[in-house]
Structure formats: structure tokens, C-alpha cells
PDB file of N, CA and C in Angstrom:
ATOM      1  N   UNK A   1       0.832  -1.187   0.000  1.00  0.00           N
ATOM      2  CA  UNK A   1       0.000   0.000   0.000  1.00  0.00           C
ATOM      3  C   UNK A   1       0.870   1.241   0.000  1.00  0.00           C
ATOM      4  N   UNK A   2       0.593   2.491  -0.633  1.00  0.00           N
ATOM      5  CA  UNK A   2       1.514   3.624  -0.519  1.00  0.00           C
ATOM      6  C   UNK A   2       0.854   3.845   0.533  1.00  0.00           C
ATOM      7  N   UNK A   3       1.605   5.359   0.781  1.00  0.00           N
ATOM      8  CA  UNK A   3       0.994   6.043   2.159  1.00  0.00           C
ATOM      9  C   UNK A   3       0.063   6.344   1.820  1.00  0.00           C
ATOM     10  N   UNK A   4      -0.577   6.967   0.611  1.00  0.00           N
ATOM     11  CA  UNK A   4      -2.141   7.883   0.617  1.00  0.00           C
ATOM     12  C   UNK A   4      -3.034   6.414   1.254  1.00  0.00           C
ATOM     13  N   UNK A   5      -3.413   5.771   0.370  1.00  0.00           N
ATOM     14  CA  UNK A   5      -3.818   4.256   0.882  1.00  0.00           C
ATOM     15  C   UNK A   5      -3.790   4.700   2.432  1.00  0.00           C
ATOM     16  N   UNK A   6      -3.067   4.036   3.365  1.00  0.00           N
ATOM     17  CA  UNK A   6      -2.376   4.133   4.384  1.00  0.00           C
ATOM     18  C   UNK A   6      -2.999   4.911   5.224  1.00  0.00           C
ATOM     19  N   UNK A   7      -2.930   6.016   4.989  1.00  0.00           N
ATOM     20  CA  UNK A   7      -3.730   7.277   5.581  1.00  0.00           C
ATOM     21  C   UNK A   7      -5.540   7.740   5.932  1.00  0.00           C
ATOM     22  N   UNK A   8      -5.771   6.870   4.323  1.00  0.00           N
ATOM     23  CA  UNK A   8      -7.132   7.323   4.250  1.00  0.00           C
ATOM     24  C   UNK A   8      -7.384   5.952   5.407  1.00  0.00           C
ATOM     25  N   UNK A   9      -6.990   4.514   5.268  1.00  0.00           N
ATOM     26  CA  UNK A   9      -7.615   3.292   5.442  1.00  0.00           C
ATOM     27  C   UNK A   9      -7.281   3.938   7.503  1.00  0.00           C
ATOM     28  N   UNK A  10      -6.211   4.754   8.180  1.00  0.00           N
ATOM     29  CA  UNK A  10      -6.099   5.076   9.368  1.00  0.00           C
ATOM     30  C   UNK A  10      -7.544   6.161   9.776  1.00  0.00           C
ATOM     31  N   UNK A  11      -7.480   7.211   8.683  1.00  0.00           N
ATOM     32  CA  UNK A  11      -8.702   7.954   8.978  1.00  0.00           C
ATOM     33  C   UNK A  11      -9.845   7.329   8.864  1.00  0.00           C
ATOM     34  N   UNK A  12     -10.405   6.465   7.999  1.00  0.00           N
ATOM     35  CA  UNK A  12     -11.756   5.836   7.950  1.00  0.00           C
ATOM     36  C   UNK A  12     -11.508   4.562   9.193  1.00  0.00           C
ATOM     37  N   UNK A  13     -10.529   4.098   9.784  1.00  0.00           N
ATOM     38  CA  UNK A  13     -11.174   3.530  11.224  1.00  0.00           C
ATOM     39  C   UNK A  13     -11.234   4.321  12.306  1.00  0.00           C
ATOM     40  N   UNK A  14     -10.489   5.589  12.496  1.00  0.00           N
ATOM     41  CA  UNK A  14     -10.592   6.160  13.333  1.00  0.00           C
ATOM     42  C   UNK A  14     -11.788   6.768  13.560  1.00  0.00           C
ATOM     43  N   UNK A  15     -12.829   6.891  12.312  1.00  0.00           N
ATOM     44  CA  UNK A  15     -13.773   7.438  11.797  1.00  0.00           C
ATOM     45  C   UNK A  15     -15.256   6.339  12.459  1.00  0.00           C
ATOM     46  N   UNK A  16     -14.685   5.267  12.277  1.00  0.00           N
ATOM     47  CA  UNK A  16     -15.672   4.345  12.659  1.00  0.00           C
ATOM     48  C   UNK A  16     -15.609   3.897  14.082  1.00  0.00           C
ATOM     49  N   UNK A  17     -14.546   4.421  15.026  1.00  0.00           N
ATOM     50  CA  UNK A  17     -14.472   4.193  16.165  1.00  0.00           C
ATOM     51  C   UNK A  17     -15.418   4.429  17.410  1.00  0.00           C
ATOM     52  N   UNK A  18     -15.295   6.032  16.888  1.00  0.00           N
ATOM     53  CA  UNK A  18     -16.577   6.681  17.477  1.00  0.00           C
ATOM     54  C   UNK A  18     -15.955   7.526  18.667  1.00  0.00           C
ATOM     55  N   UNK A  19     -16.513   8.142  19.119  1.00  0.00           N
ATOM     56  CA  UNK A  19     -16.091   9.009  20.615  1.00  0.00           C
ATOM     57  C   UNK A  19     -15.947   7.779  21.919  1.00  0.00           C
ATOM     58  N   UNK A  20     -15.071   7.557  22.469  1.00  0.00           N
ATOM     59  CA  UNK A  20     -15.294   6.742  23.627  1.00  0.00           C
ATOM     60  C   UNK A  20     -15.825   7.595  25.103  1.00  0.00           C
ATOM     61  N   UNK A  21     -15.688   8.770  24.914  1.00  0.00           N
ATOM     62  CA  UNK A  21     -16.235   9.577  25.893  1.00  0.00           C
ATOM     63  C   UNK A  21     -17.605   9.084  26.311  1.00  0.00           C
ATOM     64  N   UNK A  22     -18.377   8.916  25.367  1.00  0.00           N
ATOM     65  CA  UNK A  22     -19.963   8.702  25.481  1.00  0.00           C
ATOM     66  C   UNK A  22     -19.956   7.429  26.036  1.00  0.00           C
ATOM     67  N   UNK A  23     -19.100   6.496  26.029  1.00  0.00           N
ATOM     68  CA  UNK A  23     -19.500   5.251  27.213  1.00  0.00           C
ATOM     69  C   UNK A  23     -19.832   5.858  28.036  1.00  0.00           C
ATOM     70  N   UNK A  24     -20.973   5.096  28.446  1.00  0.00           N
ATOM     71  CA  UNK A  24     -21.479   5.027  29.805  1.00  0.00           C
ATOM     72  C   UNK A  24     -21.266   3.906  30.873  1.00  0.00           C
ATOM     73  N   UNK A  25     -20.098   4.762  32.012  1.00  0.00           N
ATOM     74  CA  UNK A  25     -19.677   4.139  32.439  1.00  0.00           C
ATOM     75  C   UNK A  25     -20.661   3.594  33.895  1.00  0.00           C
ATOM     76  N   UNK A  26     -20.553   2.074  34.206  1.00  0.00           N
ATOM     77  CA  UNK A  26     -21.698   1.813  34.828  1.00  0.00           C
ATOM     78  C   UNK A  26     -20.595   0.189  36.014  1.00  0.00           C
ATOM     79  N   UNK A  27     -21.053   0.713  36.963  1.00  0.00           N
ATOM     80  CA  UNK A  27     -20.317  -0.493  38.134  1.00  0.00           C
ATOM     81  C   UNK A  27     -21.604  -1.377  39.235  1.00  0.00           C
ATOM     82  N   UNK A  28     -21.262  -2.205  38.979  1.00  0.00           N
ATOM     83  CA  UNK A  28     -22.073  -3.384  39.870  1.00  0.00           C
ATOM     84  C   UNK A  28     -21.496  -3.364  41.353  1.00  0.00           C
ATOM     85  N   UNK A  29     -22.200  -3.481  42.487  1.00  0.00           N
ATOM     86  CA  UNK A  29     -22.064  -3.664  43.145  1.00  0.00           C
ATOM     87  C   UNK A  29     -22.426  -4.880  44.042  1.00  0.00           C
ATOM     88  N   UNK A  30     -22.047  -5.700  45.031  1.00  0.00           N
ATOM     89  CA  UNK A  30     -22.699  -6.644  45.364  1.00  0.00           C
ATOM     90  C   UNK A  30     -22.494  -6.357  46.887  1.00  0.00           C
ATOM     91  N   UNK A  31     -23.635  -6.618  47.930  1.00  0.00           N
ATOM     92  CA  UNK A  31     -23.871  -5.976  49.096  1.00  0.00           C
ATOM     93  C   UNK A  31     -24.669  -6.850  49.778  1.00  0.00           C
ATOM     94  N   UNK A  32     -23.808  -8.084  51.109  1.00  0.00           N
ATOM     95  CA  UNK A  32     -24.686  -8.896  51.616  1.00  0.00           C
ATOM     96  C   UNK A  32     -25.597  -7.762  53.002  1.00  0.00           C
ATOM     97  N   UNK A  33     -26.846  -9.073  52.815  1.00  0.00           N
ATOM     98  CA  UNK A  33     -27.975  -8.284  52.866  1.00  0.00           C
ATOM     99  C   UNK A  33     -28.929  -9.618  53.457  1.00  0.00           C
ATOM    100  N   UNK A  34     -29.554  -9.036  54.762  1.00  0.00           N
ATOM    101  CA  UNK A  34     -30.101 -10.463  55.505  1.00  0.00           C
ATOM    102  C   UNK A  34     -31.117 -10.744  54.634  1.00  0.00           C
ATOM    103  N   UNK A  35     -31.531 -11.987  54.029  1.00  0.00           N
ATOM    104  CA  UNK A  35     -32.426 -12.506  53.658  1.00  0.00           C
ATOM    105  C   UNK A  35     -33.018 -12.031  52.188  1.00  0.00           C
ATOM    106  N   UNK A  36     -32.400 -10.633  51.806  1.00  0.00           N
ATOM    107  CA  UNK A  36     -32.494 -10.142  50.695  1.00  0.00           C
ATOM    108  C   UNK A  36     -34.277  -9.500  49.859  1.00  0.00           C
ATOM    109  N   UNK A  37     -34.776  -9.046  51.171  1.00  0.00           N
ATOM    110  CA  UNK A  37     -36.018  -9.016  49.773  1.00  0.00           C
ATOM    111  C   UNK A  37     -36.286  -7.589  48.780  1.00  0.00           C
ATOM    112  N   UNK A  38     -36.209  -7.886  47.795  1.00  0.00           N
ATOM    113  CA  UNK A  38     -36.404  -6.648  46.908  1.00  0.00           C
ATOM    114  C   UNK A  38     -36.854  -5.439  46.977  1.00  0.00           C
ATOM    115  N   UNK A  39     -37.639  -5.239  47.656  1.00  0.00           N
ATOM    116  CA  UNK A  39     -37.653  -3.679  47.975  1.00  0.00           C
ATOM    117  C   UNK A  39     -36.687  -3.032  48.864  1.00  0.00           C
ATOM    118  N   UNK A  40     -36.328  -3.694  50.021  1.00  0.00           N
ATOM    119  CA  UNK A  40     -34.868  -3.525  50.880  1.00  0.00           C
ATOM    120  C   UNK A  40     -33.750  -3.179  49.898  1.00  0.00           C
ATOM    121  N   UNK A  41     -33.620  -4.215  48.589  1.00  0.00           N
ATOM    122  CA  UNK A  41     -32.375  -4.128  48.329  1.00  0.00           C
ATOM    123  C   UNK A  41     -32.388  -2.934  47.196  1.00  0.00           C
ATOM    124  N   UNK A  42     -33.747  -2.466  46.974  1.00  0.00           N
ATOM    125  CA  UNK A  42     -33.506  -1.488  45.839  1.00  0.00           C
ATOM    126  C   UNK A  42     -33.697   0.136  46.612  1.00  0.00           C
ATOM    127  N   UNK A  43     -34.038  -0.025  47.744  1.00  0.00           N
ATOM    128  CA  UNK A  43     -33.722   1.317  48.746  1.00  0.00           C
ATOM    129  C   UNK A  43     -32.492   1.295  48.926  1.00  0.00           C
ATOM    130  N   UNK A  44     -31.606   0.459  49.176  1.00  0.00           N
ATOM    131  CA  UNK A  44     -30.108  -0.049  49.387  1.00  0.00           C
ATOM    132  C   UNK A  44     -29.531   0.778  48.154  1.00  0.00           C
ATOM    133  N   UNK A  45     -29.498  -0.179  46.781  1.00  0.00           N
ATOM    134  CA  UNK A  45     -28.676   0.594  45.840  1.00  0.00           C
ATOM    135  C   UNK A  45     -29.663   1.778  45.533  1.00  0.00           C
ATOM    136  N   UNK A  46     -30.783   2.256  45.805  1.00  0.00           N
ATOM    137  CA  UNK A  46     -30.235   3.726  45.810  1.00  0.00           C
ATOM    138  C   UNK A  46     -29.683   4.683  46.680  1.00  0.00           C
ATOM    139  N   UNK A  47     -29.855   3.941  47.440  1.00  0.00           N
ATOM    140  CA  UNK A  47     -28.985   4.704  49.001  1.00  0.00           C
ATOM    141  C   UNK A  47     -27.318   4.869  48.704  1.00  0.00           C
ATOM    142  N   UNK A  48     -26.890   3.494  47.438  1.00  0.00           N
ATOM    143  CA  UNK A  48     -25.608   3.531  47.040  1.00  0.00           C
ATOM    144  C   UNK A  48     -25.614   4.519  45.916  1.00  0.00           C
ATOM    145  N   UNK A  49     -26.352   4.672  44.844  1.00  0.00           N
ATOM    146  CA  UNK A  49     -26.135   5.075  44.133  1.00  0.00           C
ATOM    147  C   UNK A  49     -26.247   6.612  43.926  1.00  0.00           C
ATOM    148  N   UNK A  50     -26.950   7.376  45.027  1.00  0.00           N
ATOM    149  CA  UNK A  50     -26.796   9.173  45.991  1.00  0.00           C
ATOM    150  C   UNK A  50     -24.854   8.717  46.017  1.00  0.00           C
ATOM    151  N   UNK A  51     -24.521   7.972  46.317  1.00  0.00           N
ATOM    152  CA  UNK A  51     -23.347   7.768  47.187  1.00  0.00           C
ATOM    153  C   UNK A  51     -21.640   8.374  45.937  1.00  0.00           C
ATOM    154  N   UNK A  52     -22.634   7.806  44.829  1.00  0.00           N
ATOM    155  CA  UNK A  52     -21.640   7.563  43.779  1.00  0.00           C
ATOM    156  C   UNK A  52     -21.909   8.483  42.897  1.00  0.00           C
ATOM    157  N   UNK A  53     -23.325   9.643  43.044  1.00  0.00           N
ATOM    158  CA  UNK A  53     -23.262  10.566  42.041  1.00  0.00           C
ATOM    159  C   UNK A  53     -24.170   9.276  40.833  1.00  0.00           C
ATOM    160  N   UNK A  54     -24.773   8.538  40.728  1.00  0.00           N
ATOM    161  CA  UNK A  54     -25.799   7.946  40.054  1.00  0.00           C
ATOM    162  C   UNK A  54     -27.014   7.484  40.236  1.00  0.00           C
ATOM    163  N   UNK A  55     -27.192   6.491  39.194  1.00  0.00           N
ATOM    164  CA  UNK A  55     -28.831   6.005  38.936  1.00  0.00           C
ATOM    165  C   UNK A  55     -28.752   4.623  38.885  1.00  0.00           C
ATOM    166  N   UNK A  56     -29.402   4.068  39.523  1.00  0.00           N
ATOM    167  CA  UNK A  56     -29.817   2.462  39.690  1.00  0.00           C
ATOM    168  C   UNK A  56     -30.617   2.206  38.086  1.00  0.00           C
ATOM    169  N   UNK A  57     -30.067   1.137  37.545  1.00  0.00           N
ATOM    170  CA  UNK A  57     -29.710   0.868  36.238  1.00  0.00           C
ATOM    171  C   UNK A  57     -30.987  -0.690  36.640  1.00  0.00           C
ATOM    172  N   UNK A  58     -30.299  -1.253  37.616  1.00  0.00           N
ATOM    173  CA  UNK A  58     -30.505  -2.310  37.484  1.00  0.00           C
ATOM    174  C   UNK A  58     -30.393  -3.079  38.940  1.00  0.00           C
ATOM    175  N   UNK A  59     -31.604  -4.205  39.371  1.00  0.00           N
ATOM    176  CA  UNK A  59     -31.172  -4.247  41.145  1.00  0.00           C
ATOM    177  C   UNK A  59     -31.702  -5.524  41.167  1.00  0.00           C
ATOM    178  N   UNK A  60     -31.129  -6.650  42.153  1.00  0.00           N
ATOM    179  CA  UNK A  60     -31.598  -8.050  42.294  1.00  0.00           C
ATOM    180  C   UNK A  60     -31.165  -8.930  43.286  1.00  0.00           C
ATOM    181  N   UNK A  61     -31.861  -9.768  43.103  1.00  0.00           N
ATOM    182  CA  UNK A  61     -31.474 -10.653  44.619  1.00  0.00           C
ATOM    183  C   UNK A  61     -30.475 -11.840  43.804  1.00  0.00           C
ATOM    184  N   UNK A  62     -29.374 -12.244  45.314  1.00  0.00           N
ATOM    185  CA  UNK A  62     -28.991 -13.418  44.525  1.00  0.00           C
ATOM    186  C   UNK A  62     -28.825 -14.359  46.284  1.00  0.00           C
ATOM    187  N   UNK A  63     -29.005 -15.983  45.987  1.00  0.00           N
ATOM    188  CA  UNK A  63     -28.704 -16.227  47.103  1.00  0.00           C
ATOM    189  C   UNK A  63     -30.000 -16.733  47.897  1.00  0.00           C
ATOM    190  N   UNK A  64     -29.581 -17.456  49.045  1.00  0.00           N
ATOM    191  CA  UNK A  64     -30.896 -17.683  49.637  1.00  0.00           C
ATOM    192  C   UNK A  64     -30.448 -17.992  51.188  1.00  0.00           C
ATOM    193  N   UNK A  65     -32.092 -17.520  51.859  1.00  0.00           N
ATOM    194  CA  UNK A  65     -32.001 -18.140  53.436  1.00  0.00           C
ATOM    195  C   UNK A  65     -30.734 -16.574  54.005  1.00  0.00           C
ATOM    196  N   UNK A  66     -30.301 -16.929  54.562  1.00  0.00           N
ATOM    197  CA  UNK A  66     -29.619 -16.034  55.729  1.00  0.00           C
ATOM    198  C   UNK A  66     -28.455 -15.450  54.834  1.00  0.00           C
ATOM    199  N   UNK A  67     -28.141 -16.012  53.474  1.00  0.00           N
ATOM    200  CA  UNK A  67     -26.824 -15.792  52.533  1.00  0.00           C
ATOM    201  C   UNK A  67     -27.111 -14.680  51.027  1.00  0.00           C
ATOM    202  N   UNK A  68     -28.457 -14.369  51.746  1.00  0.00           N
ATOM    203  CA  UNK A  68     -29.052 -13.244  50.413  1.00  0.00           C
ATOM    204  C   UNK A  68     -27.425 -12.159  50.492  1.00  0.00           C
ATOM    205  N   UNK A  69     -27.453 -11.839  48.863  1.00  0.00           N
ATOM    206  CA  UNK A  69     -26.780 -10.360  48.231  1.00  0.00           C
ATOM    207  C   UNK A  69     -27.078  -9.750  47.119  1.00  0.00           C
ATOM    208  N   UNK A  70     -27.756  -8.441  47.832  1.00  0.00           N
ATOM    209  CA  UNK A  70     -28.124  -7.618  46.687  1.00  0.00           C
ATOM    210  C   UNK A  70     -27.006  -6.998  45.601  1.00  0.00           C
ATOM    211  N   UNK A  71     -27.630  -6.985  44.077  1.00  0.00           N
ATOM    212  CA  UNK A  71     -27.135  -6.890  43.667  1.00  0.00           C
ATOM    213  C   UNK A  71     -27.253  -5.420  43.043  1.00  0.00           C
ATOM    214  N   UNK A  72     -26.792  -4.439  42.364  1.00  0.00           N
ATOM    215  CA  UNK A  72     -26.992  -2.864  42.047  1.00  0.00           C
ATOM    216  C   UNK A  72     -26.095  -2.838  40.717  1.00  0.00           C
ATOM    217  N   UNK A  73     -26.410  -2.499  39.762  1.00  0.00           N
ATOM    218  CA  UNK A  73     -26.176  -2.035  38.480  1.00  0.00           C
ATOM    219  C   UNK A  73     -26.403  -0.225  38.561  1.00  0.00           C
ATOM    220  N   UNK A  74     -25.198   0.781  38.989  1.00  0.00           N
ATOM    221  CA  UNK A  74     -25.185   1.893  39.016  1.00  0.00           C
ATOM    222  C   UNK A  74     -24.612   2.817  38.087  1.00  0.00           C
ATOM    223  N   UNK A  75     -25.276   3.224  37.693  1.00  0.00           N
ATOM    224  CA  UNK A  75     -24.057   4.204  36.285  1.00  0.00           C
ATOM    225  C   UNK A  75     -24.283   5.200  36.259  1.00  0.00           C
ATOM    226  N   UNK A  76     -23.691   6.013  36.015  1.00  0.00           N
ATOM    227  CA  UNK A  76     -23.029   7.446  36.407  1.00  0.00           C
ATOM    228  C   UNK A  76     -23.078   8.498  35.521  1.00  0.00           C
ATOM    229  N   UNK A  77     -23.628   9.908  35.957  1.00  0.00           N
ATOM    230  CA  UNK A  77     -24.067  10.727  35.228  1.00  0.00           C
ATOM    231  C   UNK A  77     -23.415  10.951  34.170  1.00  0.00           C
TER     232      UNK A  77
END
């Protein structure tokens, strides 16, 4: 390939890359939690997610009996 080649084929992926700024960056948390029941645990991650400057994305139980952990999907303004 010459350089023109070369150049254009660097600008047209850089082109298709896109801004990575606009990820939205987003962190799970996992938070044991007696017995786990869902409304507890989604007052929880938002109680976490005031904490972190976000928004509860996503919230769930995992686990059972005395070994419940909530789970929080938080991502950030």
C-alpha cells in the first residue's frame, strides 16, 4: 500500500471508532444483605447510588435463606 492508501484506510477507522467519551460508564455492586427481599435491596442501591453521584440501572437478589446479596447495576451521570 503507498501512504495515501495508508492514511485514508487510518482515517476511515478512526472514523468508525466513534467518541469513547460517550460510554457510559456503569459499576455493579454486590452488598450482603439479611435474607435479601427486593424492595430492601432497591432502597439499598439507591442509598448507594446518591453515594456515587448515580442512577440504579438495574437491582436483584442473589442467594438464599440467611446468605441473600443484593445486587446494584449503578451508572453514572
Amino acid at each position: 500500500m503507498d501512504s495515501r492508501a495508508v492514511a485514508f484506510f487510518f482515517l476511515l477507522v478512526l472514523a468508525f471508532q466513534g467518541n469513547p467519551s460517550f460510554a457510559e460508564e456503569c459499576l455493579v455492586l454486590r452488598i450482603p444483605d439479611f435474607v435479601c427481599p427486593f424492595p430492601a435491596c432497591m432502597l439499598t442501591c439507591k442509598i448507594r447510588a446518591i453515594g456515587h453521584h448515580g442512577k440504579v440501572k438495574e437491582a436483584w437478589c442473589t442467594g438464599k435463606g440467611l446468605k441473600g446479596i443484593c445486587n446494584c447495576t449503578i451508572c453514572m451521570e
